[in-house]
N, C-alpha and C. Protein backbone atom coordinates (compact mmCIF):
# COMPACT_ATOMS: atom_id res chain seq x y z
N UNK A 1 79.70 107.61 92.12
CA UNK A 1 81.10 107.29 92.18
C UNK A 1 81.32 105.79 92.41
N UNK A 2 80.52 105.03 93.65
CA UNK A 2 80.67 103.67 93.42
C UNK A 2 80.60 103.27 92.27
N UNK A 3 79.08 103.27 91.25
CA UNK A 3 79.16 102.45 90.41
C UNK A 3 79.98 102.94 89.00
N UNK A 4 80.74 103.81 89.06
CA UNK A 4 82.38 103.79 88.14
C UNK A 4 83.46 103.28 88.69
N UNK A 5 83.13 103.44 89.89
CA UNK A 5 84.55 102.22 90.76
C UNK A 5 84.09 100.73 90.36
N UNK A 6 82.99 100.17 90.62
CA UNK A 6 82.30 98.90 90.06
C UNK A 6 82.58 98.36 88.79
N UNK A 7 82.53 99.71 87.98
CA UNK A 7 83.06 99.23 86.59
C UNK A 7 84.46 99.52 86.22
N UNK A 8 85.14 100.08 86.65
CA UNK A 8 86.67 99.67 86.20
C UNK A 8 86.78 98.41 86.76
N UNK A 9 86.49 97.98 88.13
CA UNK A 9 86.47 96.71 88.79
C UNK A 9 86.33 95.70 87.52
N UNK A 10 85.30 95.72 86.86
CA UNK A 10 84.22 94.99 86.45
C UNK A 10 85.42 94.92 84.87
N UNK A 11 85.89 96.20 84.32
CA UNK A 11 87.18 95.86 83.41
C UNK A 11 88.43 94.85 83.35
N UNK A 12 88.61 95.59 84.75
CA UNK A 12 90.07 94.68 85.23
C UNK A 12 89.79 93.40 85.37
N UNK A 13 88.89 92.86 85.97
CA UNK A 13 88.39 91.34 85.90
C UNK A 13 88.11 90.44 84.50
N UNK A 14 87.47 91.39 83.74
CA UNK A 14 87.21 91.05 82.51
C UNK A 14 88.76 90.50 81.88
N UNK A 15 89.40 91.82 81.81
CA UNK A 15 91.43 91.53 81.51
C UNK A 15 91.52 90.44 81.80
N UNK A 16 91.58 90.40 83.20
CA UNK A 16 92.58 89.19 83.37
C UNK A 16 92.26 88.24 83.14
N UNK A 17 90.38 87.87 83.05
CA UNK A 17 89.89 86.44 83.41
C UNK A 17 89.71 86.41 81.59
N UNK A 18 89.55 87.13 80.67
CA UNK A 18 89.31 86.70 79.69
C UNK A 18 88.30 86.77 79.13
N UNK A 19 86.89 86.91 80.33
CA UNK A 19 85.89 86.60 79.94
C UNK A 19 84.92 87.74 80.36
N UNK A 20 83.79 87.60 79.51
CA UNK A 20 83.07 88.96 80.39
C UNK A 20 82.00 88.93 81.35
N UNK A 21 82.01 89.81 82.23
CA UNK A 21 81.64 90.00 83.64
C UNK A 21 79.99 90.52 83.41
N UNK A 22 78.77 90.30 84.40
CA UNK A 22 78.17 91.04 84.31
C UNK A 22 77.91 91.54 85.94
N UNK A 23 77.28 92.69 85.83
CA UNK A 23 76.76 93.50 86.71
C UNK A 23 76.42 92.41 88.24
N UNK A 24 75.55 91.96 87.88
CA UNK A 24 75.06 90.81 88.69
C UNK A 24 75.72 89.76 89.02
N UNK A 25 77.74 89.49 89.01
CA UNK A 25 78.59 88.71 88.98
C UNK A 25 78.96 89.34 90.14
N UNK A 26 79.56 91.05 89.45
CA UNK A 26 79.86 91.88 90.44
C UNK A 26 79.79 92.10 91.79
N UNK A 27 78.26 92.17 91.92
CA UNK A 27 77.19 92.25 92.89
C UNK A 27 77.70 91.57 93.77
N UNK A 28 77.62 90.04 93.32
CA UNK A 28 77.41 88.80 93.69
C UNK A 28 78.99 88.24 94.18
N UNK A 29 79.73 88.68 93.63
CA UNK A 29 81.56 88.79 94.30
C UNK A 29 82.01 88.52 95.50
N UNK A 30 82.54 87.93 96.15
CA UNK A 30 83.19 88.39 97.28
C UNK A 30 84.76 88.19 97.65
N UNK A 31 85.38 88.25 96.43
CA UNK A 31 86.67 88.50 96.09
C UNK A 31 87.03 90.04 96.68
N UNK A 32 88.33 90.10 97.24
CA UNK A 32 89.18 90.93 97.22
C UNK A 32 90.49 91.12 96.27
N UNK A 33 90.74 92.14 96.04
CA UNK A 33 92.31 92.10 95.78
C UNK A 33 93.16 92.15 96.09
N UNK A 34 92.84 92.89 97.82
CA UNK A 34 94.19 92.92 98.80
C UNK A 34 93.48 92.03 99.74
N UNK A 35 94.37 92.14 101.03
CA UNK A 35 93.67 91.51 102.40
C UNK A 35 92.50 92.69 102.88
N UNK A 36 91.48 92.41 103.66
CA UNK A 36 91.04 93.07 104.19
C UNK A 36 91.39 94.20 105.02
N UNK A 37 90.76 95.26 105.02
CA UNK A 37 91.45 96.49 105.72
C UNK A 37 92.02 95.96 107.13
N UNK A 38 91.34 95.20 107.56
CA UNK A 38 91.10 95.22 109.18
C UNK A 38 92.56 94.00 109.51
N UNK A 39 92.64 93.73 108.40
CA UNK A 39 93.84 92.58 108.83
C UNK A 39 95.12 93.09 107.93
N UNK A 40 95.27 94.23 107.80
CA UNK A 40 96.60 94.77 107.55
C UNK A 40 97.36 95.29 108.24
N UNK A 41 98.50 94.96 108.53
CA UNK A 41 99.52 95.35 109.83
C UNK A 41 100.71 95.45 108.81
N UNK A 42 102.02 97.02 109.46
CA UNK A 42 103.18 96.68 108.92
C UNK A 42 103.89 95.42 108.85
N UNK A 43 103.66 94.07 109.85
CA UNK A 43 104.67 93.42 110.25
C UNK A 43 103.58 92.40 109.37
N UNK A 44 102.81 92.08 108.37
CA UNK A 44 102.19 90.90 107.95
C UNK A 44 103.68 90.80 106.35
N UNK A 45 103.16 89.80 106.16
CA UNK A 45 103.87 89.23 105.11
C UNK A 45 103.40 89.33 103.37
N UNK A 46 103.90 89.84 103.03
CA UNK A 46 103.21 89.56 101.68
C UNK A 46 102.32 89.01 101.22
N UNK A 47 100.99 89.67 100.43
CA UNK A 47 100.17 88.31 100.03
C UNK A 47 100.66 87.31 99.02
N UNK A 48 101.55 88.18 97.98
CA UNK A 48 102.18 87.45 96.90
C UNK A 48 103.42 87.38 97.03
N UNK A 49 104.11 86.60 96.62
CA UNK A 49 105.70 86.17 96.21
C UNK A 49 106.38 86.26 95.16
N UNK A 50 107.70 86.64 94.46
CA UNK A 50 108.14 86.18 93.41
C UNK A 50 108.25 84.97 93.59
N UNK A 51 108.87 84.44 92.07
CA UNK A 51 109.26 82.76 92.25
C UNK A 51 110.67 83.05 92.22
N UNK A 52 111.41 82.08 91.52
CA UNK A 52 112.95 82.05 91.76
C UNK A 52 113.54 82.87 91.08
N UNK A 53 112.96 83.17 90.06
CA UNK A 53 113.33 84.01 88.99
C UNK A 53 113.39 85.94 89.38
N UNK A 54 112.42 85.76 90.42
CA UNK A 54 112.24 87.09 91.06
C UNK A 54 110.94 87.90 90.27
N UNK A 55 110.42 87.07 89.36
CA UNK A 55 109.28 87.63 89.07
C UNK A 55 108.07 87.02 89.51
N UNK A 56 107.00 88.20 89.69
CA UNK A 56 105.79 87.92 90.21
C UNK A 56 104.59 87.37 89.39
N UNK A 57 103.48 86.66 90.11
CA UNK A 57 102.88 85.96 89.29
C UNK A 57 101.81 87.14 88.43
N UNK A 58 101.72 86.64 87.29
CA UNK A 58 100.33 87.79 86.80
C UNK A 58 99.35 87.07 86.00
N UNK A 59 98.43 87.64 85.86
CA UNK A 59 96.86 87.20 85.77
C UNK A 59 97.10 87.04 84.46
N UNK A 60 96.02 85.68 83.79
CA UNK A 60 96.42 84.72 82.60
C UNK A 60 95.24 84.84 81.93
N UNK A 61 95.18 86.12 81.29
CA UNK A 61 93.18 85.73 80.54
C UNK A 61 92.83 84.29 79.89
N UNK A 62 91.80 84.18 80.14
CA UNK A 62 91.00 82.48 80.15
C UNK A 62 91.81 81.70 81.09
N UNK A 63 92.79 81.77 81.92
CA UNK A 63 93.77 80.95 82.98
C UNK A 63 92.77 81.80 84.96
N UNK A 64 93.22 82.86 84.80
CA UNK A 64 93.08 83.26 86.26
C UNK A 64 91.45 83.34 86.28
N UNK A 65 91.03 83.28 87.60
CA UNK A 65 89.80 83.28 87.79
C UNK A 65 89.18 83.54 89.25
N UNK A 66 88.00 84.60 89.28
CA UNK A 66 88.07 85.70 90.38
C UNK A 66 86.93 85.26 90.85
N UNK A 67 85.95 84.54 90.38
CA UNK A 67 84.42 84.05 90.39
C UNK A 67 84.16 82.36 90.79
């Protein structure tokens, strides 16, 4: 079960960044996508923001980058 969680991981990164991922990138990661479990509280603040427009930022293949 991890290593199909690893690889959708290993998709979604691919998406956004544009580029392709290997196994041994993965591994080697220490990106999150949220905050850490241990530092989530109701009263924390958003990790992300809209801008003025009220929309949120989203991942830019060949632009965003996780590595």
């Amino acid at each position: 079960m991890i290593d199909s969680t690893y690889m959708a991981i290993m998709g979604q990164i691919a998406t956004y960044t544009g580029k392709p991922v290997t196994w041994e990138e993965m591994m080697a990661a220490t990106f999150e996508f949220e905050p850490k479990i241990a530092d989530v509280r109701l009263d924390m603040p958003s990790p992300i923001h809209p801008d003025a427009q009220g929309n949120y930022p989203l991942p830019v293949p060949g632009q965003t980058n996780y590595f």
